[in-house]
Protein backbone atom coordinates (compact mmCIF):
# COMPACT_ATOMS: atom_id res chain seq x y z
CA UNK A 1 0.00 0.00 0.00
CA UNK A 2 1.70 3.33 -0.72
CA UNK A 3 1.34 6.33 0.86
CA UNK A 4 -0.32 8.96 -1.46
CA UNK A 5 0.35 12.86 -0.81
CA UNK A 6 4.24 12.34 0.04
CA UNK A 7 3.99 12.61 3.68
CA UNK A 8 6.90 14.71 5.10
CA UNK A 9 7.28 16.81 2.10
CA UNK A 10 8.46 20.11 2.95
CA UNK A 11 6.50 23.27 1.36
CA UNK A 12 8.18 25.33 -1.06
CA UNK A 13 8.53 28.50 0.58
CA UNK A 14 7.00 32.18 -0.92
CA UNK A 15 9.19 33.46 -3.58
CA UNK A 16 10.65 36.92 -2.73
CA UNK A 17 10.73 38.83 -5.45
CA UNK A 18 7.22 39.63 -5.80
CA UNK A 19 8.01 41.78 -2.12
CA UNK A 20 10.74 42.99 -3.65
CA UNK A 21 8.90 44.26 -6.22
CA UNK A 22 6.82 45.85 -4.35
CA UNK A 23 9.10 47.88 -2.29
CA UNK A 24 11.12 49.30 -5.13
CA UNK A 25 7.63 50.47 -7.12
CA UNK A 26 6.59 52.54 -3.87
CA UNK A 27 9.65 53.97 -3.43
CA UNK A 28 9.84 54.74 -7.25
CA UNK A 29 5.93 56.20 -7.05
CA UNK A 30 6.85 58.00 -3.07
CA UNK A 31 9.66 59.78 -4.89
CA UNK A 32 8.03 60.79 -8.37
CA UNK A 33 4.99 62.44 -5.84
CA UNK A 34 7.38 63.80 -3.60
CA UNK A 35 9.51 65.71 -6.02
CA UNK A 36 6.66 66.71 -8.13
CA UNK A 37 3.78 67.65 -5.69
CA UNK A 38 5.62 68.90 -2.41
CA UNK A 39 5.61 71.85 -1.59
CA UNK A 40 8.59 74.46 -1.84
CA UNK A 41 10.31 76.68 0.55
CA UNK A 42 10.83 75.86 4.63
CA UNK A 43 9.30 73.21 6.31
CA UNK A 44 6.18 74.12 8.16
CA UNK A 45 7.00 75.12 12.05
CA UNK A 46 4.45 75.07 14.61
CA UNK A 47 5.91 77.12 17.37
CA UNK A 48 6.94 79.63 14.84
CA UNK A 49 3.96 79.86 12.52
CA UNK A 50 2.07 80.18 16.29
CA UNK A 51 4.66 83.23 16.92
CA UNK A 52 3.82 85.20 13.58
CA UNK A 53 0.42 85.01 14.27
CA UNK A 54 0.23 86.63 17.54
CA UNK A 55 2.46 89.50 16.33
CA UNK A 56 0.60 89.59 13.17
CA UNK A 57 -2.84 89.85 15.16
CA UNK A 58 -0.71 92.94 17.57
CA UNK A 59 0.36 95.01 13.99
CA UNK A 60 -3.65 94.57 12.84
CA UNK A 61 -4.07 96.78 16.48
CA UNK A 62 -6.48 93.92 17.91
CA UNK A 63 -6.97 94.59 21.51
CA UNK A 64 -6.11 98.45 20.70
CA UNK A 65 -2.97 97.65 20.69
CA UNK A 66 0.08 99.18 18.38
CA UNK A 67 2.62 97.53 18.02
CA UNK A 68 5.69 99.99 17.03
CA UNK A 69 9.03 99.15 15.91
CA UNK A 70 12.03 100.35 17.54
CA UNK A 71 15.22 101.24 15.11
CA UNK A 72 18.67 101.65 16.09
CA UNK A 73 19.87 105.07 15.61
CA UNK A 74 23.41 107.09 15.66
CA UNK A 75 24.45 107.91 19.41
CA UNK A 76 21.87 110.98 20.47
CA UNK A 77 23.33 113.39 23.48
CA UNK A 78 20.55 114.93 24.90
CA UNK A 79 18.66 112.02 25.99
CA UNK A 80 18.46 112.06 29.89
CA UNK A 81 17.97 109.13 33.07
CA UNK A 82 15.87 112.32 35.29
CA UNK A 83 12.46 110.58 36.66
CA UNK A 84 13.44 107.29 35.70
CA UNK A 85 13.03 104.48 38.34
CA UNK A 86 14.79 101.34 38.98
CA UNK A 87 11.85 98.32 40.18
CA UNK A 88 12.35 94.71 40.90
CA UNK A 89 8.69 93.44 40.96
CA UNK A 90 8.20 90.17 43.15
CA UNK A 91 5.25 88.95 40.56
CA UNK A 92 5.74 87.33 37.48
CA UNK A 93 5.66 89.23 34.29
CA UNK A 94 2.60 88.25 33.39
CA UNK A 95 1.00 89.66 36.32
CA UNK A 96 2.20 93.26 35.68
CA UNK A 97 1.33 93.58 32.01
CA UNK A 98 -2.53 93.79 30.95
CA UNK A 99 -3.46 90.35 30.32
CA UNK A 100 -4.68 91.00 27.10
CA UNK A 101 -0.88 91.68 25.77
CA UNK A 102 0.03 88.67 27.60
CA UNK A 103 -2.41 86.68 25.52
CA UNK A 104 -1.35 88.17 22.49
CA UNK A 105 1.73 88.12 22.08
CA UNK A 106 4.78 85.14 22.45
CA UNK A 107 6.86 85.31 26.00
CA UNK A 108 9.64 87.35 25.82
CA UNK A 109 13.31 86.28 26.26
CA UNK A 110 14.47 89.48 28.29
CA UNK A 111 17.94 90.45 28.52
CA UNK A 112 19.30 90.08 31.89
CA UNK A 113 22.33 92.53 31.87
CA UNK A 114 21.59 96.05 31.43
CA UNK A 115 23.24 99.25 32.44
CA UNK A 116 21.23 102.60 32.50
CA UNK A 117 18.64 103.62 30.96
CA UNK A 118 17.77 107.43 29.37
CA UNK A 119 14.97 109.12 27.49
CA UNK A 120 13.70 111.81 25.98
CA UNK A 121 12.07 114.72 28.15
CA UNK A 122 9.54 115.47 26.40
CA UNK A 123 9.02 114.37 22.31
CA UNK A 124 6.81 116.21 19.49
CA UNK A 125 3.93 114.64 18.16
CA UNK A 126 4.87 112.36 14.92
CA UNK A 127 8.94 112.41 16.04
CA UNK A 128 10.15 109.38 17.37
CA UNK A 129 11.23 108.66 21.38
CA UNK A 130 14.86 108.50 21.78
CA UNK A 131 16.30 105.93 24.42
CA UNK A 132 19.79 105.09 25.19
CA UNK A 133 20.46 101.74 26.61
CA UNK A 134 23.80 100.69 28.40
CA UNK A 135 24.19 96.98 26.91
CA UNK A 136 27.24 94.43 26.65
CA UNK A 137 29.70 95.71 23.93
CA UNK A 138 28.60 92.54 21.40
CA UNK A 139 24.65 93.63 21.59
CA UNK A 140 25.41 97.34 20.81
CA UNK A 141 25.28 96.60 17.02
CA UNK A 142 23.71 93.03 17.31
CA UNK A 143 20.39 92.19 15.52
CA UNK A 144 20.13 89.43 18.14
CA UNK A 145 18.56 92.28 20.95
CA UNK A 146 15.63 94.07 19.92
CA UNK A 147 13.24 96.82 21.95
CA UNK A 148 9.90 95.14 21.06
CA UNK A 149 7.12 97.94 21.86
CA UNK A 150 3.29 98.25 22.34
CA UNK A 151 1.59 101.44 23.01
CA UNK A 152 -2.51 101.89 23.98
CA UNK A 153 -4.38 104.70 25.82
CA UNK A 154 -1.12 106.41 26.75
CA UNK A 155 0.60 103.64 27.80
CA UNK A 156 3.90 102.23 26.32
CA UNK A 157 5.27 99.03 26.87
CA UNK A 158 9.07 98.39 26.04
CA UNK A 159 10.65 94.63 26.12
CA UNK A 160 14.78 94.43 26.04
CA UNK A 161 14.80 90.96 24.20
CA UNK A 162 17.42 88.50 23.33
CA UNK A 163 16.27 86.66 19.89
CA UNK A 164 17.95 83.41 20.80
CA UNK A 165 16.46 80.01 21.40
CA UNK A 166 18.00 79.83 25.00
CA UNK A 167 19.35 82.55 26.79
CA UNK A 168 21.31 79.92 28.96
CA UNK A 169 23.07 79.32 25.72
CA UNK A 170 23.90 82.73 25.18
CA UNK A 171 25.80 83.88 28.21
CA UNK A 172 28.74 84.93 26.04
CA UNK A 173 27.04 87.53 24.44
CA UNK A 174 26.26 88.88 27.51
CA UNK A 175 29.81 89.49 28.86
CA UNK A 176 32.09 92.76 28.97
CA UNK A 177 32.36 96.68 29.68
CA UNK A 178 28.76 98.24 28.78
CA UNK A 179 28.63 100.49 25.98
CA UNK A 180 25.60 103.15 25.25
CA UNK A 181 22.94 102.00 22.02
CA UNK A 182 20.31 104.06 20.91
CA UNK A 183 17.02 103.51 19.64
CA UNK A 184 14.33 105.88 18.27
CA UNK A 185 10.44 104.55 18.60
CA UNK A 186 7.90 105.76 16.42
CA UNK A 187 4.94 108.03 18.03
CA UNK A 188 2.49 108.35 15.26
CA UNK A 189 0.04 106.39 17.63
CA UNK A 190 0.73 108.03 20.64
CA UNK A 191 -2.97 110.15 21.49
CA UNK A 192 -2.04 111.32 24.62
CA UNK A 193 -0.68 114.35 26.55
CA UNK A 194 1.52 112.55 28.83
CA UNK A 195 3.08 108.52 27.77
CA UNK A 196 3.89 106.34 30.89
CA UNK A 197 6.67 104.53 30.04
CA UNK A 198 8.09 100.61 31.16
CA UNK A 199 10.70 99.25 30.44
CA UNK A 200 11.00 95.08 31.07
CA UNK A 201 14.42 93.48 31.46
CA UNK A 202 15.30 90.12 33.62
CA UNK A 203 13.65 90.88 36.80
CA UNK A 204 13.45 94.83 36.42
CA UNK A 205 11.24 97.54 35.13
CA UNK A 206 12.42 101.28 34.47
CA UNK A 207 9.23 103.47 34.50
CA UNK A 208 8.85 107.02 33.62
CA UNK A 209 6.36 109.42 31.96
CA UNK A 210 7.25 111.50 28.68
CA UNK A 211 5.02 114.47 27.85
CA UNK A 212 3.63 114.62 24.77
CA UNK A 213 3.35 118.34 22.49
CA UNK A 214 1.32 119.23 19.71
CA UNK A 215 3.61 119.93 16.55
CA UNK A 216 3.30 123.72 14.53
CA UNK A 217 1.39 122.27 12.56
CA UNK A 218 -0.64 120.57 14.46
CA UNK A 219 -1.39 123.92 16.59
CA UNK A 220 -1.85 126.03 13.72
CA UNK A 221 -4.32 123.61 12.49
CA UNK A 222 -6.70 123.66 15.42
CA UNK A 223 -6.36 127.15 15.85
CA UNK A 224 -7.68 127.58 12.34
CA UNK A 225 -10.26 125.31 12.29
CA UNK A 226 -13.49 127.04 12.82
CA UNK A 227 -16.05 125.64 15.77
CA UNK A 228 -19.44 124.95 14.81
CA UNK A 229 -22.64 126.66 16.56
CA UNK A 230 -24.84 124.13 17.79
C-alpha cells in the first residue's frame, strides 16, 4: 500500500521577489509624488507659525494695541535718566502687564544685563522717542537684541529681548564693559498728553512718563479750524 500525498514533504517556501517588487515600485511612485507635488520653501513650524500670528494679530491693532518698531539710531546726546526708576517686581511678568498683551503676544526672552537707561524729556507729536540703553559691547550693534514695543491709551510698553532660542546658551554675548545703544520709537500712535513709560528686562522695570506736544502744525491747524454753533 503506498502512501499517497508524500507525507513529510516540505512546502516550497513564498518566492521573494514579488516583495521585492513591491518595495522598489513605492519607493519609485513615493519619490516621483514627492519631487513633483511637495511643496517648496521651509518646512512648516508650529511654534513659529504660532509666533507670527500673535504679532501679526498685535500690527492689525487687535486689543487696541500698536505695536511699534524700535530702530537703532546714531548715538543721540541729549537724551536724559531724570524721573526714571529702577523696580524689581516680586510677581511674574505676566501679572504686571494687561493680560490682554500677555495673551497676544509670544513670551519674551528678556535680557538680563543692562546698564542705565535714558529718554527723551519730552518728544513732538509724529517724532520718534529717543532711548539710550547701556548693553554688553557685542549687543550694541547686534540684531540678536531688539526693543519690542506696544503702546494703547497712553501707555507704552518696552521689552529688552534677546532673539535666541536659550538665553542659557547665550551667556557669552552677555559678557564685557557696557557700551551706550540708541534707539528711536515711532509716536504716530501716541494720542495722549503725557506717555507712561516701562521698560522690562530680567527681573526689572524702568518706569517714567514722557510728555507729549502738539507739533506747529498741528497747533496752527486747530487754531484755524473754525467751531461749529450748535
Amino acid at each position: 500500500m503506498s502512501n499517497s500525498g508524500a507525507v513529510g514533504s516540505k512546502k516550497e517556501p513564498w518566492p521573494m521577489w514579488p516583495l521585492a517588487v513591491s518595495i522598489l515600485a513605492f519607493i519609485v511612485v513615493y519619490t516621483y509624488i514627492n519631487l513633483n507635488y511637495r511643496k517648496e520653501g521651509q518646512a512648516y513650524e508650529p511654534a513659529q507659525a504660532m509666533k507670527e500670528r500673535m504679532e501679526a494679530a498685535l500690527e492689525k491693532n487687535i486689543y487696541g494695541w500698536h505695536a511699534v518698531e524700535a530702530k537703532r539710531v546714531a548715538q543721540v546726546n541729549d537724551t536724559s535718566s531724570e524721573g526714571i526708576t529702577l523696580s524689581k517686581p516680586e510677581k511674574d511678568l505676566t501679572q504686571i502687564l494687561p493680560s490682554d498683551l500677555v495673551y497676544s503676544r509670544h513670551e519674551p526672552k528678556l535680557i538680563t544685563n543692562i546698564g542705565s537707561v535714558e529718554s527723551d524729556q519730552s518728544i513732538t507729536q509724529g517724532e520718534p522717542l529717543n532711548l539710550t540703553l547701556s548693553l554688553p559691547p557685542v549687543l550694541v550693534a547686534d540684531e540678536r537684541f531688539h526693543l519690542t514695543a506696544f503702546y494703547r491709551e497712553g501707555g507704552l510698553h518696552i521689552f529688552g529681548e534677546v532673539f535666541v532660542d536659550k538665553i542659557s546658551q547665550a551667556r557669552d554675548i552677555l559678557l564685557g564693559e557696557l557700551a551706550p545703544a540708541s534707539f528711536a520709537i515711532p509716536t504716530d500712535p501716541f494720542d495722549a498728553p503725557e506717555i507712561s513709560v516701562n521698560l522690562y528686562t530680567e527681573g526689572k522695570v524702568h518706569r517714567w512718563t514722557v510728555p507729549v506736544q502738539q507739533s506747529e502744525v498741528q497747533t496752527q491747524t486747530s487754531e484755524t479750524t473754525p467751531s461749529s454753533d450748535i
